[in-house]
Protein backbone atom coordinates (compact mmCIF):
# COMPACT_ATOMS: atom_id res chain seq x y z
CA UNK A 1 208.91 33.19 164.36
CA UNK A 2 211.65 32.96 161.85
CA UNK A 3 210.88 34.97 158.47
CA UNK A 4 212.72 34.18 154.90
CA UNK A 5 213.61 37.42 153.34
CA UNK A 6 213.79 37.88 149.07
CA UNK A 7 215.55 40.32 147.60
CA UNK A 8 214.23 41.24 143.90
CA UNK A 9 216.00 43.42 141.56
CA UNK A 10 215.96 44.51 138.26
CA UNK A 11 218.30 42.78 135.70
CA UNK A 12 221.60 44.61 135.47
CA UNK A 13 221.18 45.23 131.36
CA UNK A 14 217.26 46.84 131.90
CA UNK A 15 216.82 50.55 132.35
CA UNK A 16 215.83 51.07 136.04
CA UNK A 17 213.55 54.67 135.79
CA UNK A 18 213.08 54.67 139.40
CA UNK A 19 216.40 54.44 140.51
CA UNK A 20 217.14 57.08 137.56
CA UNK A 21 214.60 59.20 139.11
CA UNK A 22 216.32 58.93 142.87
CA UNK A 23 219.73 59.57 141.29
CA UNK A 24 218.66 62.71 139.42
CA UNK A 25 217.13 63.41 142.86
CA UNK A 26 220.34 63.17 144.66
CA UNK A 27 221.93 65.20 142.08
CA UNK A 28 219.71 68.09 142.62
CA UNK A 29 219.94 67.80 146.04
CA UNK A 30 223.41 68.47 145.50
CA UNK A 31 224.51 64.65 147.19
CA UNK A 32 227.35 63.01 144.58
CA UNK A 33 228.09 60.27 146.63
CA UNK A 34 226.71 57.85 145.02
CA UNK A 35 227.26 56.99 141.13
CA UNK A 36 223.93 55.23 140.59
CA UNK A 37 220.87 53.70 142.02
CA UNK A 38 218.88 50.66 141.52
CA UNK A 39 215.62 49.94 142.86
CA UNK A 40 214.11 46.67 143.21
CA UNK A 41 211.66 44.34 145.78
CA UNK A 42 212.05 43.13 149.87
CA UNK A 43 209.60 40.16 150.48
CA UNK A 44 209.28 39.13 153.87
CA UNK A 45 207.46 35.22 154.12
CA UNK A 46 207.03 34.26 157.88
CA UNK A 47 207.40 30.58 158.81
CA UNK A 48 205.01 28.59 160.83
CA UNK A 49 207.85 25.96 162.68
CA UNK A 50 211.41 25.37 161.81
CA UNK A 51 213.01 26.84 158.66
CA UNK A 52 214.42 23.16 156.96
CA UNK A 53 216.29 22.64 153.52
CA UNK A 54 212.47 21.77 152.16
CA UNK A 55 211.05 24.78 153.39
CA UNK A 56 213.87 27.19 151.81
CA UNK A 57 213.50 25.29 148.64
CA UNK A 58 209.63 26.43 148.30
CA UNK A 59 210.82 29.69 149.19
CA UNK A 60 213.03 29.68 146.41
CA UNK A 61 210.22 28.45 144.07
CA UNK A 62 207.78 30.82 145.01
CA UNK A 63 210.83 33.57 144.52
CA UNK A 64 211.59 32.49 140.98
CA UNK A 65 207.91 31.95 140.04
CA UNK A 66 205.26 34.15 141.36
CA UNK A 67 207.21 37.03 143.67
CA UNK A 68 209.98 38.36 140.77
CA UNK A 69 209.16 38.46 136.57
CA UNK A 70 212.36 36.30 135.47
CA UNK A 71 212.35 38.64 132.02
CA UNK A 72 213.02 41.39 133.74
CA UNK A 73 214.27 40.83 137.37
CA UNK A 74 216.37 38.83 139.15
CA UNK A 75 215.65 36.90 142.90
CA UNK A 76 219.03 38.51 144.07
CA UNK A 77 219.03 37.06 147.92
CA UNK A 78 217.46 34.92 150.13
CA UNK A 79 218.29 35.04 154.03
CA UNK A 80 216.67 33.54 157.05
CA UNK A 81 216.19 36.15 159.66
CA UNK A 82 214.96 35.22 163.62
């Protein structure tokens, strides 16, 4: 059963707390590999039949209107996995 995966993540210019919180985190843990850290959405939508053009497109709907809040986040990816 093939399954479209969306990728949700904050917009670039809003504060991201969480991923503030992980990279203080890191920092305490003594781990400065890694200059920042963003946190944001995976949704996985399994497909009943064939993944066509039509079906991607509603995926791409439901992306931009119900599963991400276009004032603050951005639908970043969406992939077909098998």
């Amino acid at each position: 059963m093939p399954t479209i995966v969306v990728d949700v993540m904050p917009k670039a210019e809003l504060l991201d707390p969480q991923g503030k919180a992980v990279s203080g985190a890191l920092s305490r843990l003594g781990i400065a590999d890694f200059s920042d850290v963003r946190i944001g959405k995976r949704f996985e939508l399994a497909v009943d039949g064939e993944v066509t053009d039509e079906v991607l497109a509603a995926a791409r709907k439901v992306a931009d209107e119900i599963l991400s809040n276009a004032v603050i986040e951005d639908v970043v990816g969406i992939e077909v996995v098998e």
